[in-house]
Protein backbone atom coordinates (compact mmCIF):
# COMPACT_ATOMS: atom_id res chain seq x y z
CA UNK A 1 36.54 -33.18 -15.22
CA UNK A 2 36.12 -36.71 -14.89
CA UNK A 3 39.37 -37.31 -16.97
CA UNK A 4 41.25 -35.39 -14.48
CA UNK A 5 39.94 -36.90 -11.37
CA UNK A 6 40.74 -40.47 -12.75
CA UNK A 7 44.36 -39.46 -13.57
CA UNK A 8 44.84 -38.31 -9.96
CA UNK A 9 43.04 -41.40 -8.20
CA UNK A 10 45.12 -43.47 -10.76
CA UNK A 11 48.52 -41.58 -10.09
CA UNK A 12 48.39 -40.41 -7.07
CA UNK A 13 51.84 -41.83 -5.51
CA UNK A 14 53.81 -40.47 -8.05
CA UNK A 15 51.73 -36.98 -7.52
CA UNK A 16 52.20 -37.28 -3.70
CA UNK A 17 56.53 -38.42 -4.61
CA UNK A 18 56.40 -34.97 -6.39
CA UNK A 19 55.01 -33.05 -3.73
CA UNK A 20 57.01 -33.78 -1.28
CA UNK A 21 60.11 -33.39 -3.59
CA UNK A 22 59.45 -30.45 -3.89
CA UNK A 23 59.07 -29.64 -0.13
CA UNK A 24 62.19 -31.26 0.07
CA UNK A 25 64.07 -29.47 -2.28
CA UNK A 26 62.65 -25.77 -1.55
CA UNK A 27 64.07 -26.97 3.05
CA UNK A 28 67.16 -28.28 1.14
CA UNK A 29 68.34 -25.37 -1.01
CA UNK A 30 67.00 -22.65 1.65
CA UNK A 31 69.36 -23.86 4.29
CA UNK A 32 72.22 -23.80 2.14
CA UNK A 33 74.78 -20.91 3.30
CA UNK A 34 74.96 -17.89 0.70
CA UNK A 35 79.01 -18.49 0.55
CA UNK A 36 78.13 -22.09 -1.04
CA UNK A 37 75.37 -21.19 -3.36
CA UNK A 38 77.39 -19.77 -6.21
CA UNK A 39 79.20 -22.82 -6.56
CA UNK A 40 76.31 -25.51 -6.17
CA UNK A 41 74.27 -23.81 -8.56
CA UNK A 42 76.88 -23.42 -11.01
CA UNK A 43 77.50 -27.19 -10.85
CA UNK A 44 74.40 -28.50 -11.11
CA UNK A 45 73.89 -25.97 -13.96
CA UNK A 46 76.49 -27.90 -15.71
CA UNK A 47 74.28 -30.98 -14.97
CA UNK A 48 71.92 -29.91 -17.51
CA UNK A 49 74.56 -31.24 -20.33
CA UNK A 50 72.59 -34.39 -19.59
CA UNK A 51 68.93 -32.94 -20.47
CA UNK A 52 70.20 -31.41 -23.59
CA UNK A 53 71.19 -34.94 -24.52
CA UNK A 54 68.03 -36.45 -23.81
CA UNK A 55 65.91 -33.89 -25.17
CA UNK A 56 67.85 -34.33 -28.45
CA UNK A 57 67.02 -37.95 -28.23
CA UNK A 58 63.09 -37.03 -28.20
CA UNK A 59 63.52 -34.90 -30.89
CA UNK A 60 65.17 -38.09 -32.93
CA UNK A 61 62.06 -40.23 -32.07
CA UNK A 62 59.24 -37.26 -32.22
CA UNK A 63 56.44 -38.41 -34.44
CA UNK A 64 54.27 -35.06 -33.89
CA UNK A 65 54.93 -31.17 -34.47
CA UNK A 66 54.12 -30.78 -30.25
CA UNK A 67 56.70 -32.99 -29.59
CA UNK A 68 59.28 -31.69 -31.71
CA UNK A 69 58.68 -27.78 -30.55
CA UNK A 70 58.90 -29.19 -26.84
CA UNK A 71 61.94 -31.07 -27.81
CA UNK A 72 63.63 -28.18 -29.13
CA UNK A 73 62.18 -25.78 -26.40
CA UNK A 74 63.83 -27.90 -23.95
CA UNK A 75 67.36 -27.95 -26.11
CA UNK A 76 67.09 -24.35 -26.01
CA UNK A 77 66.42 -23.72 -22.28
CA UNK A 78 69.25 -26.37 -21.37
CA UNK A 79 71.86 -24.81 -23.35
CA UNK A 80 70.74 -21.68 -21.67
CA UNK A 81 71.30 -23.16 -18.24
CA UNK A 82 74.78 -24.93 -19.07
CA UNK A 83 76.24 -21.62 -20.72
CA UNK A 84 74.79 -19.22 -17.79
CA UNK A 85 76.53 -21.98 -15.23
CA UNK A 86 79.76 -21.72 -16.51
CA UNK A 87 79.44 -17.80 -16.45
CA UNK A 88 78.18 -17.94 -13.10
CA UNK A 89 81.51 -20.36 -12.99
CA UNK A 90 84.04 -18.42 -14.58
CA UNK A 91 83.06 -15.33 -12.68
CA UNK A 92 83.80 -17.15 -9.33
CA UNK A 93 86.40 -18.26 -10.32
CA UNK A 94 87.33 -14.54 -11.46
CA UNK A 95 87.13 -13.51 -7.70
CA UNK A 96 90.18 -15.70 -6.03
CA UNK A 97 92.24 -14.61 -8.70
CA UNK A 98 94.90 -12.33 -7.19
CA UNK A 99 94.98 -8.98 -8.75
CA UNK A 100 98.21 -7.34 -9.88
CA UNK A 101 99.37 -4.54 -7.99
CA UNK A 102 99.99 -1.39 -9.16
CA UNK A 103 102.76 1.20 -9.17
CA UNK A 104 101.94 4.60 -7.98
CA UNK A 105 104.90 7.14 -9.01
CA UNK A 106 104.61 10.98 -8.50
């Protein structure tokens, strides 16, 4: 208990930055209009190309078995998000697209 309570005390600005991110980000993203959140979300889906990276990075430089699961968990998760980003994409996309027109004959 006394482990915890010193890594609050000695933390506690970055735990209080994270709070209020997240605040921040639930007022953000709920006052975004439902036409635009299809294509924001599929974007920064895409973002996640950049965690994938990273995370294989760790995995170069893991040293424990913890580290490398995490590493890989978080590989896994981020491909996830890019590939169900560009679905959510395509299938937007997939909507403006005019449809052909068809012949009725009797």
């Amino acid at each position: 208990m006394q482990e915890t309570l010193t890594f609050f005390f000695e933390y506690r600005q970055a735990i209080f930055i994270v709070i209020l991110s997240i605040f921040l980000g639930i007022e953000v993203i709920s006052n975004v209009p439902a036409i635009l959140h299809t294509p924001l979300m599929s974007g920064a889906n895409a973002i996640h190309g950049v965690v994938i990276i990273g995370a294989i990075i760790v995995m170069g430089h893991a040293h424990t078995t913890l580290a490398m699961v995490l590493g890989f968990l978080a590989v896994v998760l981020g491909t996830l998000n890019v590939v169900g980003g560009f679905v959510v994409t395509d299938r937007m996309l997939d909507m403006f697209k005019k449809k052909p027109k068809k012949d009725i004959k009797s």
